[in-house]
Protein backbone atom coordinates (compact mmCIF):
# COMPACT_ATOMS: atom_id res chain seq x y z
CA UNK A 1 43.93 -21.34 0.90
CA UNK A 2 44.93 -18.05 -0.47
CA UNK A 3 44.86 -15.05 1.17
CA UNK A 4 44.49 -11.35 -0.85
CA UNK A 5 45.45 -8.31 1.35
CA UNK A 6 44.55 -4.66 -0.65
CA UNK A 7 47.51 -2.63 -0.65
CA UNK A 8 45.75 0.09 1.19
CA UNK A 9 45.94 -2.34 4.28
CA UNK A 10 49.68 -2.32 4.11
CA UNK A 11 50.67 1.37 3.38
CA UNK A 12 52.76 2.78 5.72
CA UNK A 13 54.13 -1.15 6.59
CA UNK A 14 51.53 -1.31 8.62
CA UNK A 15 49.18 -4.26 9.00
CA UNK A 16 46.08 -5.30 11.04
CA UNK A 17 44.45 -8.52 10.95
CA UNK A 18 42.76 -10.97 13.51
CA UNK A 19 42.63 -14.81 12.58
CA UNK A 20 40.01 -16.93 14.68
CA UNK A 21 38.83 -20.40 14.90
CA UNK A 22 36.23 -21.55 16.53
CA UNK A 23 34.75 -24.99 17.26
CA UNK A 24 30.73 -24.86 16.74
CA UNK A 25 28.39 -27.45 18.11
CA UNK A 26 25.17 -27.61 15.91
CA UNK A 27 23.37 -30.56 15.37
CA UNK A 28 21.55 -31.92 17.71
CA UNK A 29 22.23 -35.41 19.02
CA UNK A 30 19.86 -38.13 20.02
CA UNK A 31 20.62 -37.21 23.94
CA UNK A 32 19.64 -33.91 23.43
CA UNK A 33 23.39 -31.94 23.29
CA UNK A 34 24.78 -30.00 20.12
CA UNK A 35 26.82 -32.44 18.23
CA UNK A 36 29.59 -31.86 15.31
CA UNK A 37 32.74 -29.49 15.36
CA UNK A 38 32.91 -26.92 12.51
CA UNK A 39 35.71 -25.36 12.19
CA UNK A 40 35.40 -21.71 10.93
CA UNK A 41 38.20 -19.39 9.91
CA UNK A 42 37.78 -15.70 10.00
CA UNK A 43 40.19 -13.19 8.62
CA UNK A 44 39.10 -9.21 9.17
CA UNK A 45 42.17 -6.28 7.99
CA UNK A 46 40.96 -3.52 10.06
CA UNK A 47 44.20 -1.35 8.70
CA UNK A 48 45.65 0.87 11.63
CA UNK A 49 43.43 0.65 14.76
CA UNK A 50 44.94 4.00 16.09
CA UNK A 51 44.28 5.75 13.16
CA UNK A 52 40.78 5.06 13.74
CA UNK A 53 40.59 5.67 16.79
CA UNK A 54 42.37 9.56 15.42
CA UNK A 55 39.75 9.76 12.66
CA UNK A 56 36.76 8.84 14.15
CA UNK A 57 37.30 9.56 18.17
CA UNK A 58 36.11 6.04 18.51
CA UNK A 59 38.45 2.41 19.78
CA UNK A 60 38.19 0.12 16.69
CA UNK A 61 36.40 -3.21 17.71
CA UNK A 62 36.77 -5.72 18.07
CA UNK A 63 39.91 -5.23 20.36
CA UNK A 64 42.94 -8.18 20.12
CA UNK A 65 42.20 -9.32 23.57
CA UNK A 66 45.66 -9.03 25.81
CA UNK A 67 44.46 -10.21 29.22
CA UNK A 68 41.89 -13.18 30.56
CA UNK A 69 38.95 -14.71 28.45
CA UNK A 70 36.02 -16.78 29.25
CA UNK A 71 33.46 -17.91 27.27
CA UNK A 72 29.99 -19.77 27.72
CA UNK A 73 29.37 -21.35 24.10
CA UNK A 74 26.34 -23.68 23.00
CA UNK A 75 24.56 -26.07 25.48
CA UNK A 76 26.13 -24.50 27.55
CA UNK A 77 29.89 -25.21 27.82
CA UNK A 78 31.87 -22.93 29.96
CA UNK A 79 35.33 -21.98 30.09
CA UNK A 80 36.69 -19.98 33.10
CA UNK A 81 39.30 -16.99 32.62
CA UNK A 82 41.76 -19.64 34.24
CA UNK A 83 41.54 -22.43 31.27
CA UNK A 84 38.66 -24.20 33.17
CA UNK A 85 36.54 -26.29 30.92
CA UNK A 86 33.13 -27.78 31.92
CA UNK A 87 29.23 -27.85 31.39
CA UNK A 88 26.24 -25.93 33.17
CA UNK A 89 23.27 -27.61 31.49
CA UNK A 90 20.71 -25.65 34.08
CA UNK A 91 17.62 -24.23 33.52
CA UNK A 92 17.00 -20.88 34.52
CA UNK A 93 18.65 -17.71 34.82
CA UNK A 94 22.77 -18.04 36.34
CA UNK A 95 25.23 -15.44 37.68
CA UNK A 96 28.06 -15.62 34.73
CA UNK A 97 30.51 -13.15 36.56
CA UNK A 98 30.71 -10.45 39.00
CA UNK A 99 33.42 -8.03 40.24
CA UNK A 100 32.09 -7.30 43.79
CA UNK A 101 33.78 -4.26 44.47
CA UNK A 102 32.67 -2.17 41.10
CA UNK A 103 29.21 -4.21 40.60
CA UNK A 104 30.10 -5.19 37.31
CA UNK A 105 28.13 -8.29 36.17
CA UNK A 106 26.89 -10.49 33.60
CA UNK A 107 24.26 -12.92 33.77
CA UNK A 108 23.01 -15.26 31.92
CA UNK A 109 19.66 -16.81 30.81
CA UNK A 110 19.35 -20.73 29.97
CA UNK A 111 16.59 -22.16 28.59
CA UNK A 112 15.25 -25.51 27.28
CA UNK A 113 15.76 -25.91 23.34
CA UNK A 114 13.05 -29.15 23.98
CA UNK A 115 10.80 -29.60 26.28
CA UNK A 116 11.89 -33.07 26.41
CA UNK A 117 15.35 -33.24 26.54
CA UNK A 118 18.04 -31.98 29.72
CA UNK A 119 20.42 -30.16 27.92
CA UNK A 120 20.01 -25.96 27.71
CA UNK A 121 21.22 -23.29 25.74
CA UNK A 122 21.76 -19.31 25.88
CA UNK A 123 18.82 -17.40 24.90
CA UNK A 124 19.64 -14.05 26.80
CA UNK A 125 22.60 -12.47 28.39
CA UNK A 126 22.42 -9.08 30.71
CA UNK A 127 25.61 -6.65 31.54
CA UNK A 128 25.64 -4.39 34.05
CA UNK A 129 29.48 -2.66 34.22
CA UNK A 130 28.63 -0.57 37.19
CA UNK A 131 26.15 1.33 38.90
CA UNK A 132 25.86 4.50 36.46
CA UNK A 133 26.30 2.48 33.49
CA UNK A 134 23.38 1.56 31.67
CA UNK A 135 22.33 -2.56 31.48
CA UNK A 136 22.38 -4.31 28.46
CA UNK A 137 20.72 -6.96 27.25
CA UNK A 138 20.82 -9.29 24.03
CA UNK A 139 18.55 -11.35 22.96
CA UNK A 140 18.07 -14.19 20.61
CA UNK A 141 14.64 -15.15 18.71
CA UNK A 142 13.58 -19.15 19.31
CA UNK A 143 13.93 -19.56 15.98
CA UNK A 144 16.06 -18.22 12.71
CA UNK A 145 15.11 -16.92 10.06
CA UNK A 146 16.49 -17.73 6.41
CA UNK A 147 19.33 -19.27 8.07
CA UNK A 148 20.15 -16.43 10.53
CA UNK A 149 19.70 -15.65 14.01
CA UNK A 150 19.09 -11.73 14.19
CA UNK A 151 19.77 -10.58 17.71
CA UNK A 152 17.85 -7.58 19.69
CA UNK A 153 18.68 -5.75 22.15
CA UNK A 154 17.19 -3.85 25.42
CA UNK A 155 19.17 -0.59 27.42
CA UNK A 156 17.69 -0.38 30.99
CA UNK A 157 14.62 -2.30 29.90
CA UNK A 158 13.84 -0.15 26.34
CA UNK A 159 14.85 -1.96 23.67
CA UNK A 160 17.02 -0.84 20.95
CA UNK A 161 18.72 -1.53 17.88
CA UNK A 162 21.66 -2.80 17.61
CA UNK A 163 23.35 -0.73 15.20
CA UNK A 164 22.28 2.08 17.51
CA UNK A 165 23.37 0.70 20.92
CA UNK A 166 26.13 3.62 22.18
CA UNK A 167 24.02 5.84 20.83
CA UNK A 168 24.66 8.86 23.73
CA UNK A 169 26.44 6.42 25.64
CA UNK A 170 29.39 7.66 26.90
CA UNK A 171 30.70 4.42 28.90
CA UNK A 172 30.82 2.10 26.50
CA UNK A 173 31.32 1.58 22.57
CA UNK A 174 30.06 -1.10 20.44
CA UNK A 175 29.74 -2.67 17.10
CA UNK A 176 27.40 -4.69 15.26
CA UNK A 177 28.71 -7.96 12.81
CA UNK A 178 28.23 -10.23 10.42
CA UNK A 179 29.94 -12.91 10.31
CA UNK A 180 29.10 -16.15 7.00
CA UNK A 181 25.70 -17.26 8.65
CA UNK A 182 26.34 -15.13 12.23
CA UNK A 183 24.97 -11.83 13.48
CA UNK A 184 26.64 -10.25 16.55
CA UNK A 185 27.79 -7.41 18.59
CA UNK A 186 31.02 -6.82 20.47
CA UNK A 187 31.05 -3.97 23.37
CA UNK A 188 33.81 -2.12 25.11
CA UNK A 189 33.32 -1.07 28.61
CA UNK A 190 35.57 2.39 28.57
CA UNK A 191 36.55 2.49 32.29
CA UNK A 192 36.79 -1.32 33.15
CA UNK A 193 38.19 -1.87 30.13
CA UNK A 194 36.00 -5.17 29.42
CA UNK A 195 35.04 -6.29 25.99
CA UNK A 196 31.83 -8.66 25.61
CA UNK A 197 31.53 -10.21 21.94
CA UNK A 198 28.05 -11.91 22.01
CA UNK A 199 27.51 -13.83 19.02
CA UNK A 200 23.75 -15.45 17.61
CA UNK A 201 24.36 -18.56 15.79
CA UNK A 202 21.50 -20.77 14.05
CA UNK A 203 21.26 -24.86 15.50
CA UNK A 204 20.57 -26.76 12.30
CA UNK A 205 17.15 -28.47 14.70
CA UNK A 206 17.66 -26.29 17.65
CA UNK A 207 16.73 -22.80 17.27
CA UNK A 208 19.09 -19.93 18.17
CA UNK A 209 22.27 -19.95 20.47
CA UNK A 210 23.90 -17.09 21.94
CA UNK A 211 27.26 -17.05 22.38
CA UNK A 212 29.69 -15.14 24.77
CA UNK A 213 33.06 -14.46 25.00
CA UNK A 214 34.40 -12.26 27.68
CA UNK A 215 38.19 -10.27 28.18
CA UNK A 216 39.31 -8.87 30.46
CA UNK A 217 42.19 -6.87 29.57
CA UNK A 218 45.69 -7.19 31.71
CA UNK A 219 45.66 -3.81 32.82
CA UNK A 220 41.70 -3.32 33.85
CA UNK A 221 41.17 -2.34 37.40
CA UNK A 222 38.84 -5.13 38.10
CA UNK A 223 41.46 -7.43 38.32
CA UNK A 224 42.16 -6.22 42.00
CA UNK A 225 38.54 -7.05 42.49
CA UNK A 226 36.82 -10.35 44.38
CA UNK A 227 35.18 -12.01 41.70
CA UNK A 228 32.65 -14.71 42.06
CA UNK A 229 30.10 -16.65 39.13
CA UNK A 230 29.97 -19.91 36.72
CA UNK A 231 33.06 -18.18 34.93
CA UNK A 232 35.62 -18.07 38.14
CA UNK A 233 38.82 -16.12 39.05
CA UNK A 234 40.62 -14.44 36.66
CA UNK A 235 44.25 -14.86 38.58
CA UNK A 236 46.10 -17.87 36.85
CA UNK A 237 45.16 -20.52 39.22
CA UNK A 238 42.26 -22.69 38.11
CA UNK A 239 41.76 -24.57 41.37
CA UNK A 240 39.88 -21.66 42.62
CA UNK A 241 37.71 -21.12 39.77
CA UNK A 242 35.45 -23.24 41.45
CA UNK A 243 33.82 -21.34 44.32
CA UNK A 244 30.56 -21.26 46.90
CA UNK A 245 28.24 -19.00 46.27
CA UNK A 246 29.22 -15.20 47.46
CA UNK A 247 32.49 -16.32 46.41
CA UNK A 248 34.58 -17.06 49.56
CA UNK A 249 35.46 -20.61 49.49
CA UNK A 250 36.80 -23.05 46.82
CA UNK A 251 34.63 -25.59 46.10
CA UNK A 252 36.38 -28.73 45.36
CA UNK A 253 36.66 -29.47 41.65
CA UNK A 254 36.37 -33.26 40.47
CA UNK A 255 37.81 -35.05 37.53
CA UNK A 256 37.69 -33.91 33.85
CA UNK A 257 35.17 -36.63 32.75
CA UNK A 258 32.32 -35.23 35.70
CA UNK A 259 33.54 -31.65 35.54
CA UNK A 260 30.79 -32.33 32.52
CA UNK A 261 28.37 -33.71 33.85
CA UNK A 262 26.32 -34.16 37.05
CA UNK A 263 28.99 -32.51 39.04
CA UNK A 264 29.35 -29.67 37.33
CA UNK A 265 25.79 -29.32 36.75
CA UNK A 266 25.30 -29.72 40.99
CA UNK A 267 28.18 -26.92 41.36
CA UNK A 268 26.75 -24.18 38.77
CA UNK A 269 22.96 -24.76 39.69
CA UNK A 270 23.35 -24.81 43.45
CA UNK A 271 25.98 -21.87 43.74
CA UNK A 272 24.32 -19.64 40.74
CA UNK A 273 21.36 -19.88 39.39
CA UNK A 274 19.20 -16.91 40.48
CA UNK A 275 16.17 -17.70 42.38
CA UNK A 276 14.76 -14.49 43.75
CA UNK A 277 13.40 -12.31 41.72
CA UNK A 278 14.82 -9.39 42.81
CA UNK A 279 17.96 -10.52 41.80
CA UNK A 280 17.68 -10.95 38.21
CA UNK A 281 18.25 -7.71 36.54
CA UNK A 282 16.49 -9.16 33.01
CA UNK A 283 13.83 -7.36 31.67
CA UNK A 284 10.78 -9.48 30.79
CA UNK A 285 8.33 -9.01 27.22
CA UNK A 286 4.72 -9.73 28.87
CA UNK A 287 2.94 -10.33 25.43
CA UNK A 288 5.20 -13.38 24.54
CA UNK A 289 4.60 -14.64 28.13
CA UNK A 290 7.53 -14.22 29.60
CA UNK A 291 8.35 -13.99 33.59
CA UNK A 292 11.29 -15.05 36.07
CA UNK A 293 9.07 -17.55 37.34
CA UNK A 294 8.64 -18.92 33.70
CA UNK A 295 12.58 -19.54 32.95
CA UNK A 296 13.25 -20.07 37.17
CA UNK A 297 14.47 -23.97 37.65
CA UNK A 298 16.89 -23.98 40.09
CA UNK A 299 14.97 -27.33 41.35
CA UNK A 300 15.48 -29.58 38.98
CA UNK A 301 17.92 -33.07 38.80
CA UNK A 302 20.83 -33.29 36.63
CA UNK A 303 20.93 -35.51 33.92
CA UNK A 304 22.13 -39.06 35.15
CA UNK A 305 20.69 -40.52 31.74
CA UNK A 306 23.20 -39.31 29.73
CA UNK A 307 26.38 -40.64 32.28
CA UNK A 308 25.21 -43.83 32.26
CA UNK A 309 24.55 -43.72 28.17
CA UNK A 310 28.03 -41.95 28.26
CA UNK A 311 29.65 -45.04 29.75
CA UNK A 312 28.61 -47.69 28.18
CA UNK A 313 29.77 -47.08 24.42
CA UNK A 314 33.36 -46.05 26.64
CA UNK A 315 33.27 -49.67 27.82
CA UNK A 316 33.11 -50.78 23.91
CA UNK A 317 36.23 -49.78 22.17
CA UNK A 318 35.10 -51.50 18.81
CA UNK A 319 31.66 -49.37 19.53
CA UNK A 320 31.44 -46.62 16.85
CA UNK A 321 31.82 -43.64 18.87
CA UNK A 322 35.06 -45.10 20.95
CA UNK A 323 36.57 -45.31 17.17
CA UNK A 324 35.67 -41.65 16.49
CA UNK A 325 36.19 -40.15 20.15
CA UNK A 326 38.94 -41.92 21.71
CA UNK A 327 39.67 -41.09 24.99
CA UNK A 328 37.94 -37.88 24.39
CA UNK A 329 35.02 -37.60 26.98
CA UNK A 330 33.30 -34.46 25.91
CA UNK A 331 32.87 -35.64 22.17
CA UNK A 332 31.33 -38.75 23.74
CA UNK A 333 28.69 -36.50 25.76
CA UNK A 334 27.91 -34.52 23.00
């Protein structure tokens, strides 16, 4: 692979570019998950970010995140700010994060791709940084169009495009993308310096899939705050990532191979997944039907189906998917 830099990204000896891979599950498997890893390389020169930040009065985005990131990617796997991996496969609508002393939060919606299968995905993700900050939320259609998932967006309820999204907004900054076959939008949260990149992708059988990816950067004063949500602590230590809901005690956390399953799906539906009303802060469109009580399923079973489907092709090693996963659990499960 060759690589072509224009000189006018190196005057000066200066140079600016951000390399990122990313593992993308999406094709659907028979039990119902987001199969197949892609593997997609992105390059971007953005030339001198403080230059543009001279020019323009504005941060360049996205920003080269120096702190702790989580993420909550396809059906939906989550990854803590400590390096926890595991699945929340829940229906409904889940607390993501939340710094309890500044009332920043982010929550998440997670919804059904079929009817008949267990397995969810993102459809709709809310921010609130604060109590005089404005809440956002993306959205994703059900399904793409021409390949390509174009996302929409809502400011306190009103909804707004997202080239136009800090438009007389002065607490945060953010930029629209497009990425090959992805649309996004990254934001920067001025004061807790917090940058969300929330990224639609198109399932080959599945509809669209909202990505997020969340830093928190090493010097942002939330990081003296109690935090509490599906995407933990951001202090180092993983074995408090787990926590009861309101955040003051650990909750035990189990073995890699159920952290996956119907542990992890007991943990992140009965700590955080909304079920009053008054505590989801999404805003609803009435014409396509939509209500809390419509995506609300805080009741329902994890999926046992898929554990015991899970262990029987581990007990075969000359089965076809112990030759292609190993001793690799999640490729088994998905």
């Amino acid at each position: 692979m060759t690589i072509r830099i224009p000189p006018n990204q190196y005057q000066g000896g200066k140079l600016n570019f951000d390399v990122n891979l990313e593992m993308l599950h999406d094709i659907s498997s028979a039990s119902g998950g987001l199969d197949n890893f892609r593997i997609i390389a992105s390059f971007s020169c953005a030339g001198d970010p403080e230059t543009k930040e001279l020019e323009e009065g504005r941060i360049a985005l996205p920003r080269t995140c120096a702190g702790y990131k989580a993420s909550s990617t396809g059906d939906p796997h989550l990854m803590t700010f400590d390096g926890l991996k595991y699945d929340c496969q829940g229906s409904g609508e889940f607390l993501l994060m939340k710094s309890v002393e500044s009332d920043f939060l982010i929550q998440g919606r997670f919804v059904k791709f079929r009817p008949d299968k267990k397995p969810t995905v993102t459809k709709s993700v809310l921010i609130k940084a604060g109590k005089d900050v404005p809440a956002i939320q993306v959205n994703v259609p059900d399904d793409a169009v021409n390949g390509m998932c174009k996302p929409f967006a809502y400011i306190d309820g009103t909804e707004q495009a997202i080239a136009d999204l800090d438009s007389n907004q002065a607490s945060f900054q953010s930029e629209a993308f497009v990425k090959r076959e992805r649309e996004g939008l990254v934001i920067y949260f001025l004061a807790s310096k917090v940058q969300v990149t929330l990224t639609a992708k198109a399932s080959s059988k599945n509809g669209c899939v909202l990505g997020t990816t969340v830093c928190i950067e090493s010097d942002s004063p939330l990081l003296t705050n109690t935090f509490q949500g599906l995407l933990g602590t951001p202090n180092g230590d993983m074995t408090d990532d787990w926590m009861s809901e309101g955040g003051t005690t650990s909750v035990a956390i189990p073995d890699t191979d159920s952290q996956r399953m119907v542990d992890a799906y007991d943990y992140c539906v009965d700590n955080w997944c909304i079920r009053e009303e008054g505590d989801s802060l999404f805003t609803y469109d009435e014409d396509l039907g939509e209500s809390f009580d419509k995506f609300e399923d805080c009741g329902a079973a994890g999926d046992t189906e898929t554990v015991t489907c899970v262990e029987k092709a581990r007990e075969d090693p000359q089965s076809k998917l112990s030759q292609i996963c190993g001793d690799d659990y999640a490729c088994f499960v998905d």
